[in-house]
N, C-alpha and C. Protein backbone atom coordinates (compact mmCIF):
# COMPACT_ATOMS: atom_id res chain seq x y z
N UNK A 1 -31.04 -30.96 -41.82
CA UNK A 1 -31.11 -32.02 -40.84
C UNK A 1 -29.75 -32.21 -40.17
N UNK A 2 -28.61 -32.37 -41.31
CA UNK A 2 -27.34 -32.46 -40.65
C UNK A 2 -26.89 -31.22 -39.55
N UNK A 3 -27.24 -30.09 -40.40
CA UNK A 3 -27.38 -28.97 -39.05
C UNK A 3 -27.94 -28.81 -37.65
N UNK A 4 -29.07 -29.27 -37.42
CA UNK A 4 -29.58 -29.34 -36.34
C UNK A 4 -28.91 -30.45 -35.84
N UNK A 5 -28.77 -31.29 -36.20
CA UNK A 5 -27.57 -32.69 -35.52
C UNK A 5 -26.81 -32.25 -34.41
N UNK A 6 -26.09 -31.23 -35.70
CA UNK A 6 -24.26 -30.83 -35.23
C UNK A 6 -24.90 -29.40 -33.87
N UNK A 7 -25.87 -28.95 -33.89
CA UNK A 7 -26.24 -28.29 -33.03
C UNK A 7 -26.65 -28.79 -31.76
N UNK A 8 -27.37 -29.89 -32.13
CA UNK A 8 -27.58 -30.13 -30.79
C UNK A 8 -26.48 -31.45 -30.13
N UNK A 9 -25.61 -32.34 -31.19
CA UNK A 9 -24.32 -32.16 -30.34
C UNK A 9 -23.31 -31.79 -29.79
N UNK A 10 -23.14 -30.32 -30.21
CA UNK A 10 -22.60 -29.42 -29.53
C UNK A 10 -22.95 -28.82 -28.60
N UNK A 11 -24.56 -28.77 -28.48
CA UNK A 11 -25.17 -28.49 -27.25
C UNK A 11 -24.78 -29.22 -26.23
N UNK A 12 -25.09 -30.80 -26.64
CA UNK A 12 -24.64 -31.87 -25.28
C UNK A 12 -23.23 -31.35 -25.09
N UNK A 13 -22.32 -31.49 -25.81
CA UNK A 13 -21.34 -31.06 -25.79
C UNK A 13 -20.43 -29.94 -24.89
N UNK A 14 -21.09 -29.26 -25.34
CA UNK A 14 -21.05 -27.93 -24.17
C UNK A 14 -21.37 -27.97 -22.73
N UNK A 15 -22.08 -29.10 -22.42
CA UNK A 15 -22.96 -29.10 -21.22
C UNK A 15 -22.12 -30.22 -21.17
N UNK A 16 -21.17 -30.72 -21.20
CA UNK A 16 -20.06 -31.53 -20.68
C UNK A 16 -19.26 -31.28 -19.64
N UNK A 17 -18.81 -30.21 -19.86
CA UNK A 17 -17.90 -30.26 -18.74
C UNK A 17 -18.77 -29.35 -17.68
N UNK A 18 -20.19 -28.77 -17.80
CA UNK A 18 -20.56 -29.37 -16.14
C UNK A 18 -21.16 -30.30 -15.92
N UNK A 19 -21.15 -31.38 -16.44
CA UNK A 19 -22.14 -32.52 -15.77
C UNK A 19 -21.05 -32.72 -14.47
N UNK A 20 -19.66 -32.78 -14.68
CA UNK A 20 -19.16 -33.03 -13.13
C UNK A 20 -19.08 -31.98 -12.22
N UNK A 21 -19.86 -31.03 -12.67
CA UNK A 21 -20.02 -29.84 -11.56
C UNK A 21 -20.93 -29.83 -10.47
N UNK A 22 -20.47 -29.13 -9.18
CA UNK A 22 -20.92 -29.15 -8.13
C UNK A 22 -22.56 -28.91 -7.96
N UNK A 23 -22.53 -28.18 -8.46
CA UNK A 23 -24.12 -28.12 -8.27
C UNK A 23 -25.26 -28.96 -9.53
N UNK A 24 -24.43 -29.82 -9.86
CA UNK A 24 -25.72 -30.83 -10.69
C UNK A 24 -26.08 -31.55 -9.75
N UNK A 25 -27.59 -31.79 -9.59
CA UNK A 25 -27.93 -32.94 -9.35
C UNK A 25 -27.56 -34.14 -9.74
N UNK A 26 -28.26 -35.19 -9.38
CA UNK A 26 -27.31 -36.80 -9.50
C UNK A 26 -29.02 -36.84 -11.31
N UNK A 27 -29.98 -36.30 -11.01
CA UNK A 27 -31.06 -36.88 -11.66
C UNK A 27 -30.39 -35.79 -13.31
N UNK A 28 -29.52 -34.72 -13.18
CA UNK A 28 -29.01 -34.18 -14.44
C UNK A 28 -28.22 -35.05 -14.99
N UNK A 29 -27.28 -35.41 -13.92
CA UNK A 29 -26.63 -36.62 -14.92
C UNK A 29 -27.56 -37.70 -15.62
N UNK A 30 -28.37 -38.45 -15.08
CA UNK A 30 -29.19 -39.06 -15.84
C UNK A 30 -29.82 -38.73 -17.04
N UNK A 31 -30.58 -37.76 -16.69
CA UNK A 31 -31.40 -36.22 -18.18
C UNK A 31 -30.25 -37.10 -19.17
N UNK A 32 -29.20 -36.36 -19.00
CA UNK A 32 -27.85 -35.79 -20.10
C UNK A 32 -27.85 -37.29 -20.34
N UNK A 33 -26.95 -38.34 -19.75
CA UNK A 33 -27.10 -39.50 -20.49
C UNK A 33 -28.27 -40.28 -21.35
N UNK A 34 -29.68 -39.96 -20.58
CA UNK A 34 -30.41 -40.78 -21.30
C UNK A 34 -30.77 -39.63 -22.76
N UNK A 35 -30.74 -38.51 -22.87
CA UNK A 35 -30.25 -37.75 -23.84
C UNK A 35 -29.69 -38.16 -24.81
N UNK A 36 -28.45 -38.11 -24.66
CA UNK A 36 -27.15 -39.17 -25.59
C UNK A 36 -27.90 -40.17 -26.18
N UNK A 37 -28.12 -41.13 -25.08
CA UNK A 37 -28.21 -42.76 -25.55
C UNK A 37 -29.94 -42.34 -26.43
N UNK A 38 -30.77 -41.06 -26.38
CA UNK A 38 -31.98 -41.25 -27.21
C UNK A 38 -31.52 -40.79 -28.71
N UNK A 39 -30.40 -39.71 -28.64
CA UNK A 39 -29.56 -39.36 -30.11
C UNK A 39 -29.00 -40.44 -30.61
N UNK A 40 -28.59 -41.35 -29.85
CA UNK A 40 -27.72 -42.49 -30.19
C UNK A 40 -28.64 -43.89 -30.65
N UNK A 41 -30.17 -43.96 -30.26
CA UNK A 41 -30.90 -44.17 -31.27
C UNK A 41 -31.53 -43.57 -32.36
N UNK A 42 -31.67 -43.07 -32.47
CA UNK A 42 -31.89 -42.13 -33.44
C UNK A 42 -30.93 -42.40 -35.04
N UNK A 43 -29.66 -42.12 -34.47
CA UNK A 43 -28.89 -42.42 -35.27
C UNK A 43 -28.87 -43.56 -36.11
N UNK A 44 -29.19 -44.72 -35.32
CA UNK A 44 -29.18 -46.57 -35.34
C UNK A 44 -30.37 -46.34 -36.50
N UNK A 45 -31.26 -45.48 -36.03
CA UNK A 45 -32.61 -45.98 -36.78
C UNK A 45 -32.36 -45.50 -38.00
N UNK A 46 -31.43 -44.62 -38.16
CA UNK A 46 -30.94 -44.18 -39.69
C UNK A 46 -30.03 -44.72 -40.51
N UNK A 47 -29.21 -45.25 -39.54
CA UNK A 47 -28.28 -46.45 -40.23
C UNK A 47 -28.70 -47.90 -40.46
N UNK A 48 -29.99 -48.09 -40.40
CA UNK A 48 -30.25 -49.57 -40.37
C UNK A 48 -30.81 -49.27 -41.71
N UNK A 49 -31.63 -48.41 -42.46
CA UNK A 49 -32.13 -48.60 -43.68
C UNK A 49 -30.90 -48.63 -44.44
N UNK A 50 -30.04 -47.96 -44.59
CA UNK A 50 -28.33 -47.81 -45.16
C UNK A 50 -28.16 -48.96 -45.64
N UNK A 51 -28.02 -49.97 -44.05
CA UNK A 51 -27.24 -50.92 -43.97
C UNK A 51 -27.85 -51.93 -44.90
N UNK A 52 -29.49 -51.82 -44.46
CA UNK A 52 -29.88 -52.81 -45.25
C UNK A 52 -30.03 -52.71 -46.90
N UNK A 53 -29.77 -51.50 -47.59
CA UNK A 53 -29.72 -50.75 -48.79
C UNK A 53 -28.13 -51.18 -49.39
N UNK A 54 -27.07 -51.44 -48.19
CA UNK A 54 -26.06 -51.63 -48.36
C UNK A 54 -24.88 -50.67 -49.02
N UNK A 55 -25.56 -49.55 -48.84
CA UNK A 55 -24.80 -48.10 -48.98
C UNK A 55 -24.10 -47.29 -47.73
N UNK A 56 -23.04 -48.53 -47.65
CA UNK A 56 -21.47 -48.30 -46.71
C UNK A 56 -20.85 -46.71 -46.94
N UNK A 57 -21.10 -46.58 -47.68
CA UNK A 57 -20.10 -45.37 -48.12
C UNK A 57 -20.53 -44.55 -48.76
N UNK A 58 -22.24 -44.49 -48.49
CA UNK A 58 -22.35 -43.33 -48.43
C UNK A 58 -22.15 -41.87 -47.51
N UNK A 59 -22.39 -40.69 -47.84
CA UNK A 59 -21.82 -39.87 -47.02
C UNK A 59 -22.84 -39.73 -45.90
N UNK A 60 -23.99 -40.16 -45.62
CA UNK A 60 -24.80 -40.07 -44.77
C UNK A 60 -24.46 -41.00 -43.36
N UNK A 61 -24.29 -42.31 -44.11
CA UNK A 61 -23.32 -43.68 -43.17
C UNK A 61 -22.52 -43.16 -43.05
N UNK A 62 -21.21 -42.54 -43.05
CA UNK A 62 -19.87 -42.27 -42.45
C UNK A 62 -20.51 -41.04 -41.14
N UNK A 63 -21.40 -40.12 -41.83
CA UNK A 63 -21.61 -39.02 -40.81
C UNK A 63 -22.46 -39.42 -39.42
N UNK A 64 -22.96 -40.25 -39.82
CA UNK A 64 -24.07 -40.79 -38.52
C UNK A 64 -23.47 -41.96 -37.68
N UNK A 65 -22.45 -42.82 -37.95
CA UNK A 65 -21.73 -43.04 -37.81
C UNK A 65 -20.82 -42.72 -36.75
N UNK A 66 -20.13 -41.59 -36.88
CA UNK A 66 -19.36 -40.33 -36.38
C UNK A 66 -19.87 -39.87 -35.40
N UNK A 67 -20.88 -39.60 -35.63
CA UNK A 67 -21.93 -38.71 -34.79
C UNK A 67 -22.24 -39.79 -33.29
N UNK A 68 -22.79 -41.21 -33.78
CA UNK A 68 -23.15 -42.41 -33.01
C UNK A 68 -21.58 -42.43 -31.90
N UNK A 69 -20.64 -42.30 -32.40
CA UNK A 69 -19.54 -42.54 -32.17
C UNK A 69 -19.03 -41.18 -30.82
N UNK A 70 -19.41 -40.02 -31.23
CA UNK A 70 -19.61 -39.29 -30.69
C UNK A 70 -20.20 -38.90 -29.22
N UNK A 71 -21.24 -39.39 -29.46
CA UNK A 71 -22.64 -39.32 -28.76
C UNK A 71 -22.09 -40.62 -27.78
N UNK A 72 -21.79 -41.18 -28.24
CA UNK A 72 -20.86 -42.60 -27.23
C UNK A 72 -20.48 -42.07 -25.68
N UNK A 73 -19.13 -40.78 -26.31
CA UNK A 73 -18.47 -40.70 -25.38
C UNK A 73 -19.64 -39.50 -24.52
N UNK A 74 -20.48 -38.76 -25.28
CA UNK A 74 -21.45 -38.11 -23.84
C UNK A 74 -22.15 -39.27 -23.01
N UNK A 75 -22.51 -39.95 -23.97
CA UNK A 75 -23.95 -40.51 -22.64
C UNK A 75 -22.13 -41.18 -21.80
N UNK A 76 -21.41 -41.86 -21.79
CA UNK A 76 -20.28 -42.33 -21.22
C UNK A 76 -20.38 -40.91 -20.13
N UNK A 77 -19.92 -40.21 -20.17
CA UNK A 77 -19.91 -39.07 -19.29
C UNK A 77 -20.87 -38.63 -18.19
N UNK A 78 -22.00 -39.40 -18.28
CA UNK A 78 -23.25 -38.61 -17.88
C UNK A 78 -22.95 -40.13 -16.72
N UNK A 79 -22.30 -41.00 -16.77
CA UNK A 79 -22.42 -41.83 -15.72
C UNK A 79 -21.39 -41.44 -14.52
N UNK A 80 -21.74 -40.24 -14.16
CA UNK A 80 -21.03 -39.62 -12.37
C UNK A 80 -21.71 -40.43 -11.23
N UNK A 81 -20.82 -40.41 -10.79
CA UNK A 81 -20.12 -41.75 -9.47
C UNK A 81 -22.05 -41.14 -8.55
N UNK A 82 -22.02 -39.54 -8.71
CA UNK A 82 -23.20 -39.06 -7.49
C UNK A 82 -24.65 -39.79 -7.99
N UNK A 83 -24.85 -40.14 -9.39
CA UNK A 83 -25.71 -40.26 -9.80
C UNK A 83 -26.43 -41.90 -10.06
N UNK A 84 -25.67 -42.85 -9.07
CA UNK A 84 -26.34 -44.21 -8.95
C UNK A 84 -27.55 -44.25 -8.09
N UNK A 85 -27.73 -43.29 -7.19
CA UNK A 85 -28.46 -43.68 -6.30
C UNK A 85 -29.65 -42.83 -7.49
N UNK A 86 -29.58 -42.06 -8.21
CA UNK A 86 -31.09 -41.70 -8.76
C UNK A 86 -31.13 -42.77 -9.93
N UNK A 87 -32.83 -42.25 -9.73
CA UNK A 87 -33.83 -43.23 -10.91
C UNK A 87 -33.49 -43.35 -12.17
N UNK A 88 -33.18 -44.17 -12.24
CA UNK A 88 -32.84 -44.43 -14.03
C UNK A 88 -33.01 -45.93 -14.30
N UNK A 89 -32.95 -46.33 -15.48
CA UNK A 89 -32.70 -48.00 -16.11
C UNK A 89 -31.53 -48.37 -16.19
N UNK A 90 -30.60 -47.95 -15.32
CA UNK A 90 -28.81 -48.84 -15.78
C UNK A 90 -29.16 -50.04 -14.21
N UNK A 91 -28.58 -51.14 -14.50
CA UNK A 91 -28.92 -51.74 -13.57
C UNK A 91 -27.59 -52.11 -12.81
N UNK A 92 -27.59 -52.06 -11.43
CA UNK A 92 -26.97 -51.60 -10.23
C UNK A 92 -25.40 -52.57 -10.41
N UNK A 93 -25.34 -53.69 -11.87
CA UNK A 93 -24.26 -54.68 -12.13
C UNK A 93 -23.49 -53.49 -12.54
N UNK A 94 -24.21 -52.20 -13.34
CA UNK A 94 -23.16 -50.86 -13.90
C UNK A 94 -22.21 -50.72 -13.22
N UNK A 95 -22.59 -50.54 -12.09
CA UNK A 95 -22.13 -49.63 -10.84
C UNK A 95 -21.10 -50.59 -10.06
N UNK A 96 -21.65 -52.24 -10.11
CA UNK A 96 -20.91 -53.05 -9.22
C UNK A 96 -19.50 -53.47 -10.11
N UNK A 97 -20.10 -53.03 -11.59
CA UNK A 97 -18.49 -53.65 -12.76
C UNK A 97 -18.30 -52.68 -13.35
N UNK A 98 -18.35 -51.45 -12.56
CA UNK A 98 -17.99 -50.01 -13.80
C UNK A 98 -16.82 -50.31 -14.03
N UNK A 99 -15.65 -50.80 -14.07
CA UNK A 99 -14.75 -51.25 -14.90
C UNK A 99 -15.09 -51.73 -16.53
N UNK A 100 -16.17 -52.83 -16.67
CA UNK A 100 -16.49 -53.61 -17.59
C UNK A 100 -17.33 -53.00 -18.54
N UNK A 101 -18.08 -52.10 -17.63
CA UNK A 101 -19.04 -51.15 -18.15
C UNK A 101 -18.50 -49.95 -18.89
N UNK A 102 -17.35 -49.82 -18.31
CA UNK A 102 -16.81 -48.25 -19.20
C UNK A 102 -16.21 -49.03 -20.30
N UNK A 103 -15.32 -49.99 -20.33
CA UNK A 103 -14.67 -50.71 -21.23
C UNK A 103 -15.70 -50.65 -22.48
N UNK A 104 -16.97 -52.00 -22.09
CA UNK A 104 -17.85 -51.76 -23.05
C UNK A 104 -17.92 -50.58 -23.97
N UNK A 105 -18.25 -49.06 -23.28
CA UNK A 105 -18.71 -48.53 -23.72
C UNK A 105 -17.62 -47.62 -24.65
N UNK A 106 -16.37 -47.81 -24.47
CA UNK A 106 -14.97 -47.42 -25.07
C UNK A 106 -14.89 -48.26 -26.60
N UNK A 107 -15.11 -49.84 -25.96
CA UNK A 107 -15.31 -50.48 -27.20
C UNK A 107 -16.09 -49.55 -28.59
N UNK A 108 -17.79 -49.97 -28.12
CA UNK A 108 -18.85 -49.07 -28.48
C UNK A 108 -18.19 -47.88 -29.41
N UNK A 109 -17.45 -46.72 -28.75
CA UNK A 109 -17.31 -45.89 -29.22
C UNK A 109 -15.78 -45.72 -30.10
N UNK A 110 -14.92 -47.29 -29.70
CA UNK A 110 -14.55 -47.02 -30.75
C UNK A 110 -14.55 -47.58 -32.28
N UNK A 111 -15.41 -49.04 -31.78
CA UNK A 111 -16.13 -49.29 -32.86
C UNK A 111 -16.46 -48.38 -34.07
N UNK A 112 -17.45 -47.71 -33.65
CA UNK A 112 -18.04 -46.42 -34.10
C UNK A 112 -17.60 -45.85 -34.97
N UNK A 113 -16.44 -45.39 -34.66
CA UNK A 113 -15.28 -44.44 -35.08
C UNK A 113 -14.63 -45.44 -36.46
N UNK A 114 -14.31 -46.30 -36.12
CA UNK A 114 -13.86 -47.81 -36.91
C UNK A 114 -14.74 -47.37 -38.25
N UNK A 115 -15.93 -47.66 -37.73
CA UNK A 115 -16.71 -47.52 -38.72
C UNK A 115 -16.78 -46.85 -39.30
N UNK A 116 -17.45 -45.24 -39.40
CA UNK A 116 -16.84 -44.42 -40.01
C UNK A 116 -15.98 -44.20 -40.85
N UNK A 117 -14.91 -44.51 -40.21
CA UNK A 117 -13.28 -44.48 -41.08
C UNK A 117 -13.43 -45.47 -42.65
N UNK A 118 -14.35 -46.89 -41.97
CA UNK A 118 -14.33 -47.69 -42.72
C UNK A 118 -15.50 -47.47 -43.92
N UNK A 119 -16.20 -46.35 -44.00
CA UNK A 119 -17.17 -46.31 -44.86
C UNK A 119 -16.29 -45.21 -45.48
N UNK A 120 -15.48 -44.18 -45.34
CA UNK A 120 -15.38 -43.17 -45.64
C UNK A 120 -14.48 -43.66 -46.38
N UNK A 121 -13.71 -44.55 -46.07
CA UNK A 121 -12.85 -45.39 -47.16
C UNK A 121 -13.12 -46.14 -48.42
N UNK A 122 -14.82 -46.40 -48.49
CA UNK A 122 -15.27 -47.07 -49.81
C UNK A 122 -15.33 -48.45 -49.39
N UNK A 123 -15.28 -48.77 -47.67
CA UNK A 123 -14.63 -50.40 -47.47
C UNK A 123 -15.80 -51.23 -46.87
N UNK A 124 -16.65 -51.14 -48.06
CA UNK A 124 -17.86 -51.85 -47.41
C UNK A 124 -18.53 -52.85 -46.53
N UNK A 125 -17.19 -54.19 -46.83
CA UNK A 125 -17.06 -55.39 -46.08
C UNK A 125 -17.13 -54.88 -44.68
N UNK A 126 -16.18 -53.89 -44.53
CA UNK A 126 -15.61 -53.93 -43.25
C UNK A 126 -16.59 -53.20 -42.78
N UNK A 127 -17.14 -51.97 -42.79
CA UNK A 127 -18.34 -50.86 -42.33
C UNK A 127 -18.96 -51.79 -42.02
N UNK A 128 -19.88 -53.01 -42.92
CA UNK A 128 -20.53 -54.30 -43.06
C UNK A 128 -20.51 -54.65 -41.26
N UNK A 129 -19.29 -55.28 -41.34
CA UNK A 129 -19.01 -56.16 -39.88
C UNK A 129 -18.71 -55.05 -39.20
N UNK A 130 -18.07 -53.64 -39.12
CA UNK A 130 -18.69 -53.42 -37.95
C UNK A 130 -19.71 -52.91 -37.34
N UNK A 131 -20.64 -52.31 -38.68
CA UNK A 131 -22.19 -52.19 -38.14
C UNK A 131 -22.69 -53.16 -37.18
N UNK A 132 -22.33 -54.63 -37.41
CA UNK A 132 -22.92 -55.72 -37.06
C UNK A 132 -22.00 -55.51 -35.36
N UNK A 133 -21.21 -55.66 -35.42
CA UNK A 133 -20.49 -55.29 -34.47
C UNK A 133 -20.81 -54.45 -33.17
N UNK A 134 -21.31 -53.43 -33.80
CA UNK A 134 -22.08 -52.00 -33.10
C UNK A 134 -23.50 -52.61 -32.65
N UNK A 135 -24.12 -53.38 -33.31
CA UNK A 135 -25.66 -53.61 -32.88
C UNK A 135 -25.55 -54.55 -32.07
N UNK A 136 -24.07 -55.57 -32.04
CA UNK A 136 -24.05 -56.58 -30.60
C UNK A 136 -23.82 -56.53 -29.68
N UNK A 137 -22.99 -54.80 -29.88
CA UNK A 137 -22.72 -54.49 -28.48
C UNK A 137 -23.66 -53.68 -28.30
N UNK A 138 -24.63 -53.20 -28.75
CA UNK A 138 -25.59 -52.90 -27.76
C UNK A 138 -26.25 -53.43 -27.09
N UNK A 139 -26.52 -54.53 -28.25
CA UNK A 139 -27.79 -55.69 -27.22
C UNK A 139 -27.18 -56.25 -26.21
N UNK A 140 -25.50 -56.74 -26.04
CA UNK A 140 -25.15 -57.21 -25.20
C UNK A 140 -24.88 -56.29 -23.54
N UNK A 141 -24.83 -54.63 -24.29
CA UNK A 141 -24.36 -54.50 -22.92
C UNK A 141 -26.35 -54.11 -22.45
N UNK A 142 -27.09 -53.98 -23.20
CA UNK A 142 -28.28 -53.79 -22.69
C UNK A 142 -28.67 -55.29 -21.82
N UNK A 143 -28.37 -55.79 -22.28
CA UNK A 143 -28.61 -57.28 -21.46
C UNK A 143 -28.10 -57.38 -20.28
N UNK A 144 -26.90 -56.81 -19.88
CA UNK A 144 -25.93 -57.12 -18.71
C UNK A 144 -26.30 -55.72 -18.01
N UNK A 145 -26.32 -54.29 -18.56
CA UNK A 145 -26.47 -53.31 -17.33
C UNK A 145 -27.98 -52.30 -17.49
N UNK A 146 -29.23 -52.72 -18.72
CA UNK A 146 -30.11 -51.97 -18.55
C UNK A 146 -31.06 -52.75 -18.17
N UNK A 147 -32.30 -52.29 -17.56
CA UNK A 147 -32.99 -52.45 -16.25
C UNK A 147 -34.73 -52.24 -17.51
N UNK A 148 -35.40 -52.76 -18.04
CA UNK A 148 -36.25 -53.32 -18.60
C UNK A 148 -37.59 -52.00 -18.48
């Protein structure tokens, strides 16, 4: 399972540095982000039994974690300047506060990373709050820039 993970984020991965290439469409950038952000649930849905099991430090929580953290900075990437005008669910406040919006999503990812560090350390409290951490900033930035 962990294999196919690391495969197919290296796939996104790879397909990074052309999402700002000339010949993508504006609707590839979308694909590729909403991509990310479906790995990036995925992940959530594996860390919530953890969390609620309360096994911080295990090696599964630090890796998914990582991975969440990861996966951050693609779907982050997949938001090119060409690609507001196509169809997607980010709602058009993205675009009017992409300042606030990338911030968010820097937070997000480095949260993430936080976390990680903090499970891999044995530091449960802390993994604790910032799991909690990680799930408010989603709901919050879903509230302010996704489209229902």
């Amino acid at each position: 399972m962990k294999t196919k993970l690391m495969i197919m984020t290296m796939m996104l991965g790879s397909c990074a540095a052309s999402v700002q290439a000339d010949s993508m469409k504006p609707e590839d950038s979308v694909e590729y982000r909403q991509s990310a952000f479906r790995l990036m649930s995925y992940q959530l849905n594996v860390l919530n039994p953890l969390h609620r099991r309360q096994a911080y430090s295990d090696d599964a929580f630090a890796y998914r974690a990582e991975t969440l953290s990861r996966l951050g900075e693609l779907a982050l990437e997949g938001f090119t300047e060409d690609s507001q005008s196509a169809a997607s669910r980010t709602a058009s406040r993205a675009w009017d506060n992409r300042d606030d919006f990338d911030e968010r999503m820097r937070r997000f990812i480095e949260t993430t990373a936080q976390m990680a560090e903090a499970s891999r350390a044995g530091n449960d409290r802390q993994t604790r709050d910032l799991f909690r951490q990680t799930l408010q900033s989603c709901r919050a930035c879903h509230d302010q820039y996704r489209l229902d």
